[in-house]
C-alpha atoms as a PDB file:
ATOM      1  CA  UNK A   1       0.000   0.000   0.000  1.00  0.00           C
ATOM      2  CA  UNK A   2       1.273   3.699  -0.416  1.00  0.00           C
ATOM      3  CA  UNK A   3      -0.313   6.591   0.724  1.00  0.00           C
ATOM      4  CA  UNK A   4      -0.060   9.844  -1.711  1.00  0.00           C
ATOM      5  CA  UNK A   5       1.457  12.374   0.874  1.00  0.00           C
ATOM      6  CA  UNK A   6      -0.154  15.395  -0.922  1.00  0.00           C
ATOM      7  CA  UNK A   7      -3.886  14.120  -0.259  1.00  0.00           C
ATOM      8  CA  UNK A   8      -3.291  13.181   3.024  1.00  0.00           C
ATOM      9  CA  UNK A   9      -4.864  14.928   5.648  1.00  0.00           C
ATOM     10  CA  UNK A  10      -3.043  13.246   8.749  1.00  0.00           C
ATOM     11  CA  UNK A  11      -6.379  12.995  10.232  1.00  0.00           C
ATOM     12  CA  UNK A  12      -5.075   9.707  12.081  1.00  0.00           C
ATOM     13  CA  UNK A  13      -7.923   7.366  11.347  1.00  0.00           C
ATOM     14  CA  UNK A  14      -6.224   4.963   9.662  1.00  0.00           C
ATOM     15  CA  UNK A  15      -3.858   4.446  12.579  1.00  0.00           C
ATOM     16  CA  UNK A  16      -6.372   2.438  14.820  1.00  0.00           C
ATOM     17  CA  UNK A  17      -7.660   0.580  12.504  1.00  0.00           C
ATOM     18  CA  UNK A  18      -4.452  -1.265  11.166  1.00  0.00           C
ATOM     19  CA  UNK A  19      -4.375  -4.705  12.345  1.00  0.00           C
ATOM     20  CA  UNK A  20      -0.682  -4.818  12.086  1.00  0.00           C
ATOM     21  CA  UNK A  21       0.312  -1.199  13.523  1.00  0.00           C
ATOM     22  CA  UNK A  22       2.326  -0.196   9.934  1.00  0.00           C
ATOM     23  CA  UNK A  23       0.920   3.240  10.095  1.00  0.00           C
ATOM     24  CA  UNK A  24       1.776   6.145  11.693  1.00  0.00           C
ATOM     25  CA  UNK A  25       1.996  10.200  11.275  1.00  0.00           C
ATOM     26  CA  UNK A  26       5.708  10.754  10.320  1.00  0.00           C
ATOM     27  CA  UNK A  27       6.257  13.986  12.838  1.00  0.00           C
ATOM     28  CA  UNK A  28       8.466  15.922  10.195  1.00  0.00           C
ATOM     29  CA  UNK A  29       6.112  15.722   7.207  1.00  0.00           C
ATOM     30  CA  UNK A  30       2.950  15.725   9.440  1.00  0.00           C
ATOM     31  CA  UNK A  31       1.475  12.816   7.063  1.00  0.00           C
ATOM     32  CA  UNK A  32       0.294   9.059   7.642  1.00  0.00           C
ATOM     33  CA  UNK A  33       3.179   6.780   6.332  1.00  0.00           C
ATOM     34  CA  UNK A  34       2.935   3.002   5.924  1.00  0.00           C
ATOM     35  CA  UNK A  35       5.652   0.493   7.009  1.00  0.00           C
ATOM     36  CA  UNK A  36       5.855  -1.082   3.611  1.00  0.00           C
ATOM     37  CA  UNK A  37       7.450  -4.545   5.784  1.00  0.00           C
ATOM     38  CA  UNK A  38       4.703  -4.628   8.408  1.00  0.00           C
ATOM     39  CA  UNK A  39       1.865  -3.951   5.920  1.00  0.00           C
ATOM     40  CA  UNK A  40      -0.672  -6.981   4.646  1.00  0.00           C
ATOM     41  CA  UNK A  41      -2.398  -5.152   2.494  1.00  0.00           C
ATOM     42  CA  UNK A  42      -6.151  -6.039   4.176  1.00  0.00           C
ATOM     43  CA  UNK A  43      -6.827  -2.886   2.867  1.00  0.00           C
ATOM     44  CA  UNK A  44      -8.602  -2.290   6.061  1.00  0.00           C
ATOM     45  CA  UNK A  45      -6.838   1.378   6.504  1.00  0.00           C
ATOM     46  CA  UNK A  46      -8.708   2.241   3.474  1.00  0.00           C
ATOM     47  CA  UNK A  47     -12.160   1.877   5.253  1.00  0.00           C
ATOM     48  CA  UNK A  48     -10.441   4.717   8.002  1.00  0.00           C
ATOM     49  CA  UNK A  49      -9.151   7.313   5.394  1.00  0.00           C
ATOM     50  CA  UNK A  50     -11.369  10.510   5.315  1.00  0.00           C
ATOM     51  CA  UNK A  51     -11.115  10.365   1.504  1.00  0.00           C
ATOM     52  CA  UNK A  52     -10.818   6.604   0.193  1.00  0.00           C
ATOM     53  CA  UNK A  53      -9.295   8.470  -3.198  1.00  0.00           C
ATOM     54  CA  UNK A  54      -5.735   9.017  -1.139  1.00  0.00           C
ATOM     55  CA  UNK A  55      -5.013   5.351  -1.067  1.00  0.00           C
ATOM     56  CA  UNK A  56      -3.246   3.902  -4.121  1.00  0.00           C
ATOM     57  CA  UNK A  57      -2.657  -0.074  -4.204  1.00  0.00           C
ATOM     58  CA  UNK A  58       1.019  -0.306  -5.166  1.00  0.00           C
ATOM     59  CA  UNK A  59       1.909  -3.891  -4.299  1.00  0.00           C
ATOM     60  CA  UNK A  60       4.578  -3.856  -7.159  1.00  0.00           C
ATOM     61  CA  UNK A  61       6.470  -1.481  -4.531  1.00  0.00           C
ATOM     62  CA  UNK A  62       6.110  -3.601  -1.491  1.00  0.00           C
END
């Protein structure tokens, strides 16, 4: 999963919901940023966004 850091909003909802605690809000950009190793991809962080548009699936990346 990658998040596009110019959409997001760092409203922090996607942080609870991650089953596998690979997000959090990177303090210098003040943006949600995904542990690329930790991440499933259950896509379940997408159900937390504000605006499901700032998720892009990029599994070729992982």
């Amino acid at each position: 999963m990658r998040l596009s850091p110019e959409r997001c909003v760092a409203c922090g909802n996607c942080i609870p919901i991650c089953p596998m605690g690979a997000i959090a809000i990177n303090p210098a950009t003040r943006r949600a940023e995904i542990d690329r190793d930790s991440c499933v991809e259950c896509f379940q962080c997408f159900r937390g966004m504000s605006q499901e548009r700032l998720l892009r699936h990029a599994a070729h990346l992982k």
